[in-house]
N, C-alpha and C. Protein backbone atom coordinates (compact mmCIF):
# COMPACT_ATOMS: atom_id res chain seq x y z
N UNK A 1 -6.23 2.86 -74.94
CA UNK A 1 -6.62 4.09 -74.29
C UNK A 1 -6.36 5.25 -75.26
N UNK A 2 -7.48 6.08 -75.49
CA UNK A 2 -6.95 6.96 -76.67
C UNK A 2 -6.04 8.36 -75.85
N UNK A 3 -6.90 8.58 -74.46
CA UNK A 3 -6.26 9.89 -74.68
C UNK A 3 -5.27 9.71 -73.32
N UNK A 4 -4.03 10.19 -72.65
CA UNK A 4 -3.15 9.70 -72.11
C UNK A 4 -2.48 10.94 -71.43
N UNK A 5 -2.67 11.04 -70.71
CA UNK A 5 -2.02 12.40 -69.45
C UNK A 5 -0.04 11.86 -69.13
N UNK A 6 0.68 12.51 -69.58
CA UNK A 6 1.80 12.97 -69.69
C UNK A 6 2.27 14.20 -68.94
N UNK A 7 3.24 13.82 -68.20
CA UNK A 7 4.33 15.20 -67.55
C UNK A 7 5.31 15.25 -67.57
N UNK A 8 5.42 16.13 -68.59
CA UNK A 8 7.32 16.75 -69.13
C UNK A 8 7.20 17.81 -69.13
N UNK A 9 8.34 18.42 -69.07
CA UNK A 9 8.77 19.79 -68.93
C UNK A 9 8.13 20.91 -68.09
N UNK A 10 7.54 20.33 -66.31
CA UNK A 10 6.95 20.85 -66.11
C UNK A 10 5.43 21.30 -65.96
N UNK A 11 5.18 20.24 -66.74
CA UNK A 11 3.17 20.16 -67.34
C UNK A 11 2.98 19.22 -67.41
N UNK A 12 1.34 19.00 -67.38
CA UNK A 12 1.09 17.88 -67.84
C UNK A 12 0.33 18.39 -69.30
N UNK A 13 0.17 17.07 -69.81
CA UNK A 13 0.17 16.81 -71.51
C UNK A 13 -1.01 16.13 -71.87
N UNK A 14 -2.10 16.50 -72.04
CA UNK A 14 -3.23 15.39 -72.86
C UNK A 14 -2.90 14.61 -74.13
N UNK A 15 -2.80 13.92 -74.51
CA UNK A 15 -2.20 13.42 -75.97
C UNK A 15 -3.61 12.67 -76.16
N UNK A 16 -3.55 12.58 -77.68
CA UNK A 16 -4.62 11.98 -77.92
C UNK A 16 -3.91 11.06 -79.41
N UNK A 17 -3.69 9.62 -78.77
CA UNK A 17 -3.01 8.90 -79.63
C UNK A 17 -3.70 8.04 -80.44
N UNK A 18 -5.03 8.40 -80.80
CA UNK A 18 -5.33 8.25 -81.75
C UNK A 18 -5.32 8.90 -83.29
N UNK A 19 -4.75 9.72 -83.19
CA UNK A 19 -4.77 10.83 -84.21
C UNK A 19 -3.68 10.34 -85.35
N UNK A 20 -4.27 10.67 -86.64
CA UNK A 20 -3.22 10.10 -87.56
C UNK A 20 -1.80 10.99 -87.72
N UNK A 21 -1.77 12.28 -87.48
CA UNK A 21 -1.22 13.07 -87.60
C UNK A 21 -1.18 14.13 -88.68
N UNK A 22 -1.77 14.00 -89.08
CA UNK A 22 -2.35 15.09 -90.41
C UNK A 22 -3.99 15.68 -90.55
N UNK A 23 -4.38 16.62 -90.05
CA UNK A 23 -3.64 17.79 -89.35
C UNK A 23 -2.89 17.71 -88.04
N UNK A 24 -2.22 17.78 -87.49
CA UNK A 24 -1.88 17.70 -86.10
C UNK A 24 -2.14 18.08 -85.25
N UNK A 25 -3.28 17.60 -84.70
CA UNK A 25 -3.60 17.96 -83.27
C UNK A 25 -2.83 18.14 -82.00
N UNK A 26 -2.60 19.08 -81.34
CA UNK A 26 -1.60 19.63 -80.84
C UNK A 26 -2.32 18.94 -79.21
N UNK A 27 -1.05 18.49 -78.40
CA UNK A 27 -1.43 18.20 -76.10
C UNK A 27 -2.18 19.42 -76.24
N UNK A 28 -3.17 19.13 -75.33
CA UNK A 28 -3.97 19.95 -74.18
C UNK A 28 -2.89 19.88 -73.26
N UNK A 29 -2.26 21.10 -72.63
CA UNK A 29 -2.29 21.35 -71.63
C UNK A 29 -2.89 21.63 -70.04
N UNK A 30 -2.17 21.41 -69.37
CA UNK A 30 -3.31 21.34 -68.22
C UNK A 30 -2.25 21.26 -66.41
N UNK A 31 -2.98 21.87 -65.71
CA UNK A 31 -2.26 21.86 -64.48
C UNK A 31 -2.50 21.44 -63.34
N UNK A 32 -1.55 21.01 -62.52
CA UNK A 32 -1.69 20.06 -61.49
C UNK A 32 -3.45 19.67 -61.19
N UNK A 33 -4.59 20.50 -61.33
CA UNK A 33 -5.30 20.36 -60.65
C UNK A 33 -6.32 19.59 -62.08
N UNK A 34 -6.25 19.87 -63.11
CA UNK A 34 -6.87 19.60 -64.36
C UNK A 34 -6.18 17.97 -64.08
N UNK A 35 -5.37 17.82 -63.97
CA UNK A 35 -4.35 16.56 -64.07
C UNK A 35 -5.43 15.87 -63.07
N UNK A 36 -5.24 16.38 -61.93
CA UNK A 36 -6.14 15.66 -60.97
C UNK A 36 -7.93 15.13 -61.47
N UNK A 37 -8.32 16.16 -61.86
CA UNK A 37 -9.59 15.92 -62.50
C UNK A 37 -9.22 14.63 -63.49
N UNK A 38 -9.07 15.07 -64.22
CA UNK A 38 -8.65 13.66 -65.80
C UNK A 38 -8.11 12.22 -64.88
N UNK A 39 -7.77 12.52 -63.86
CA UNK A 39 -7.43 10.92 -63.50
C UNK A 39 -8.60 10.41 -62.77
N UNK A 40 -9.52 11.23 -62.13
CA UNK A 40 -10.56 10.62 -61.07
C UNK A 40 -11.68 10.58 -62.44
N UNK A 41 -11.36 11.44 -64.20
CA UNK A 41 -12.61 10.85 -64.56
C UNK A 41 -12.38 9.31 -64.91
N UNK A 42 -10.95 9.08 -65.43
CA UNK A 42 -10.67 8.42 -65.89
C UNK A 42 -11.02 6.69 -65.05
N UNK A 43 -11.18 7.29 -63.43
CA UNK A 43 -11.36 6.01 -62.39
C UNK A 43 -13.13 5.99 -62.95
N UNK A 44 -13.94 6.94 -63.31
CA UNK A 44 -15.09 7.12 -63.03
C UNK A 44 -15.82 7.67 -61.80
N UNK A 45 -14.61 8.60 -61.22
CA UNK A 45 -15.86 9.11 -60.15
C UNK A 45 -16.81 10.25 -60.40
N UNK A 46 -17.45 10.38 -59.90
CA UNK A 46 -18.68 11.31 -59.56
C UNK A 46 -17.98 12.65 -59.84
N UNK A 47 -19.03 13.49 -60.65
CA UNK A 47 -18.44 15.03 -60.03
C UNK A 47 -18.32 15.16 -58.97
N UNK A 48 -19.66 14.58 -57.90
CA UNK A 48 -19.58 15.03 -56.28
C UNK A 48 -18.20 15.09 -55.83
N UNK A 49 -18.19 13.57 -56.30
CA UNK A 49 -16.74 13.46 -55.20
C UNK A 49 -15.26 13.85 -55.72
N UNK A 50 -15.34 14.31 -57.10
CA UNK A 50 -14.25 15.14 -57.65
C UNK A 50 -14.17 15.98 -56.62
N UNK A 51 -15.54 16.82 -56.92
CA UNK A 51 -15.53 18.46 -56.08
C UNK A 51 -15.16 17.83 -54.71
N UNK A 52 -15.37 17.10 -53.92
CA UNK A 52 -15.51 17.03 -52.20
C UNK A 52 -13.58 16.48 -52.27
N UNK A 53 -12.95 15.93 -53.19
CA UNK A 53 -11.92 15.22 -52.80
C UNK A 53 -10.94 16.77 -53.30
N UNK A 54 -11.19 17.30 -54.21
CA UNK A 54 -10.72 18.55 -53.99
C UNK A 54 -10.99 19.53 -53.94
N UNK A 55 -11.98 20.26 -52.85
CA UNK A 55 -12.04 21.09 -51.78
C UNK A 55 -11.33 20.58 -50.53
N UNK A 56 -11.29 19.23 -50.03
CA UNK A 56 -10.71 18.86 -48.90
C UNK A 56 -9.12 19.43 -49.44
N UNK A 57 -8.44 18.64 -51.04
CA UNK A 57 -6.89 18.38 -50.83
C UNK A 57 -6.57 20.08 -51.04
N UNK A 58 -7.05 20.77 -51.42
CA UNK A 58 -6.54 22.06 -51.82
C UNK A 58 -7.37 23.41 -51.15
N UNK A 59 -7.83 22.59 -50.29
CA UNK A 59 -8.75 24.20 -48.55
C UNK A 59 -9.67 24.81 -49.44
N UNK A 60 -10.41 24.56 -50.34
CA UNK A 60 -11.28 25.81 -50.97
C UNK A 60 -12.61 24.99 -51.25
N UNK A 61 -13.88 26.08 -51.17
CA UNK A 61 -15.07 25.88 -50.66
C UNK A 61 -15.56 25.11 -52.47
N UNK A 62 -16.45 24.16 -51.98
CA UNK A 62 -17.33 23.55 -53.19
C UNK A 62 -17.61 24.37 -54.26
N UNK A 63 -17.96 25.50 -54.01
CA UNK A 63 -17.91 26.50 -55.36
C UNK A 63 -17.44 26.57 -56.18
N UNK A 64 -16.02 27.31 -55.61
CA UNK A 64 -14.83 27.36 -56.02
C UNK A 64 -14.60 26.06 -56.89
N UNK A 65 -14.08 24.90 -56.64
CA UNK A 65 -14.51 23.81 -57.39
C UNK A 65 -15.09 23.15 -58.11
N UNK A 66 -16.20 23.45 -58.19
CA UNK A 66 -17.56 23.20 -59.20
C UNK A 66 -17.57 23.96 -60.48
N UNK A 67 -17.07 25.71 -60.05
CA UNK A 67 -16.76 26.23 -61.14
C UNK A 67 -15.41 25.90 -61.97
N UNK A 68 -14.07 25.49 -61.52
CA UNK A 68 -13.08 24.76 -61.62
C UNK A 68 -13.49 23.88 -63.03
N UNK A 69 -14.43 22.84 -62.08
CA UNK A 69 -14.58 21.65 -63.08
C UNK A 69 -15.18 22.13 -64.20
N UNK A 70 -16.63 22.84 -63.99
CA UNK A 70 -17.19 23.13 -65.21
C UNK A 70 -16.57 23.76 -66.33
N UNK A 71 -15.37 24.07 -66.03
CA UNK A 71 -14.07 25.37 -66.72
C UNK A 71 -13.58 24.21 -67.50
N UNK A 72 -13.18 23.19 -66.83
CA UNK A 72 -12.25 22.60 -67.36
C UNK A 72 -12.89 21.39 -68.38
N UNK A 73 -14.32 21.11 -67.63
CA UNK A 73 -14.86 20.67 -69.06
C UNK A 73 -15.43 20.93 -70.19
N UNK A 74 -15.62 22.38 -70.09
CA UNK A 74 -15.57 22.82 -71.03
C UNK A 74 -14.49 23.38 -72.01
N UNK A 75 -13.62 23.69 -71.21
CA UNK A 75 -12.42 23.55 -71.66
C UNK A 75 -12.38 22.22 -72.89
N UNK A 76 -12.12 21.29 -72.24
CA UNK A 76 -12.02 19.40 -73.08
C UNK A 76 -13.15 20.09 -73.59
N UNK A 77 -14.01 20.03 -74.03
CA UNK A 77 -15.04 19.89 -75.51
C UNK A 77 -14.36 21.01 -76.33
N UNK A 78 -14.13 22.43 -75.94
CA UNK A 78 -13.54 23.13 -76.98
C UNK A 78 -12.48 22.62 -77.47
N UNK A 79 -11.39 21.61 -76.45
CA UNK A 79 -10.33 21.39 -77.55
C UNK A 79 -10.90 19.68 -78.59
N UNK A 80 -12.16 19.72 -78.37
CA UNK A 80 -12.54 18.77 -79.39
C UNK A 80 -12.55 16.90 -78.76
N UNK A 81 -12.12 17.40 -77.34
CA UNK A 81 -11.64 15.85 -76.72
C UNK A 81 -12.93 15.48 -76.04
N UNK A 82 -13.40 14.09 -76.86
CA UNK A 82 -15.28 13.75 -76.36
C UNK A 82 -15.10 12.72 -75.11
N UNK A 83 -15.98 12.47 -74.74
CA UNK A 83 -15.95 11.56 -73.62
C UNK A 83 -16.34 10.23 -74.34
N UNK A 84 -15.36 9.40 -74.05
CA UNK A 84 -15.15 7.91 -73.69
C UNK A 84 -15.25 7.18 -72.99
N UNK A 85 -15.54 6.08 -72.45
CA UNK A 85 -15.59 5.22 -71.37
C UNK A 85 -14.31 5.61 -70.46
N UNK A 86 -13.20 5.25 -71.39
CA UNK A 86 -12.24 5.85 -70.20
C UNK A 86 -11.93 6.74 -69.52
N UNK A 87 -13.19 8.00 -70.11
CA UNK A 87 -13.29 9.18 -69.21
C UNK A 87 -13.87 10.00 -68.78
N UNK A 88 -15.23 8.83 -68.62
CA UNK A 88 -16.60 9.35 -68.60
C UNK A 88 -16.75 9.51 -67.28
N UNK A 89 -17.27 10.63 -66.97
CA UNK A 89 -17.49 11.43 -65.77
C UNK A 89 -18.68 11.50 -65.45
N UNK A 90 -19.28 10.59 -64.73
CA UNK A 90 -20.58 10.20 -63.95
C UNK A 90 -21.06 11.35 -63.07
N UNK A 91 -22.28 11.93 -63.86
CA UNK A 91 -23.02 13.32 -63.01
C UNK A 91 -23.34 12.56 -61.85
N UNK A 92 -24.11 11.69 -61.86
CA UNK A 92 -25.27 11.10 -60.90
C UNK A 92 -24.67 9.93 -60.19
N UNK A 93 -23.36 9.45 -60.47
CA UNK A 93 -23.35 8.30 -59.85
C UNK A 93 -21.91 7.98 -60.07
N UNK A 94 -21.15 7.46 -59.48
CA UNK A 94 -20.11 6.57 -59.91
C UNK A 94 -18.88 6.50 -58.86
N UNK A 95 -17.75 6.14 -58.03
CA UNK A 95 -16.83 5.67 -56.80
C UNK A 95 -16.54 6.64 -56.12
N UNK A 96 -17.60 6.15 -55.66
CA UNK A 96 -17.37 7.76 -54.32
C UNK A 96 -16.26 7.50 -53.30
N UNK A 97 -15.87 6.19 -53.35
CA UNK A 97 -14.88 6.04 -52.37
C UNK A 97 -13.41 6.14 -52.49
N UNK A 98 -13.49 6.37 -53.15
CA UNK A 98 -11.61 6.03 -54.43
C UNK A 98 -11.56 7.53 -54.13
């Protein structure tokens, strides 16, 4: 698994352990709710049901959420972190039930 969600000190931690260490690519940071995202891409679900599983856990309307996600994936491409199988995030399709 290259890239690996970590929580110490308060945060969670993107690591990306593939890296040789020269230059050093420094954790993405990220918070409770980013955390949440990175694990449902990591199952493969759907944006849909990203957005629908949190608007339900955290009271706020699909919008709100949609813009969330799009933040935060864009976020991951600026810090250079590509999508992988293990964290490929299915527009059109993927466990809506999980």
């Amino acid at each position: 698994m290259r890239y690996q969600l970590r929580y110490a000190a308060g945060q969670y931690w993107l690591l990306d352990t593939w890296q040789e260490g020269v230059p050093y690519k420094r954790p993405l940071t990220m918070n409770e709710v980013g955390a949440d995202i990175w694990r449902m891409m990591e199952q493969g679900c759907s944006q849909k049901h990203i957005v629908d599983v949190l608007g339900r856990e955290y009271q706020v309307s699909s919008e709100v959420v949609e813009k969330d996600l799009e933040q935060f994936l864009a976020q991951l491409a600026e810090f250079g972190i590509e999508e992988t199988e293990e964290n490929k995030l299915s527009l059109n399709s993927g466990k809506e039930g999980i």
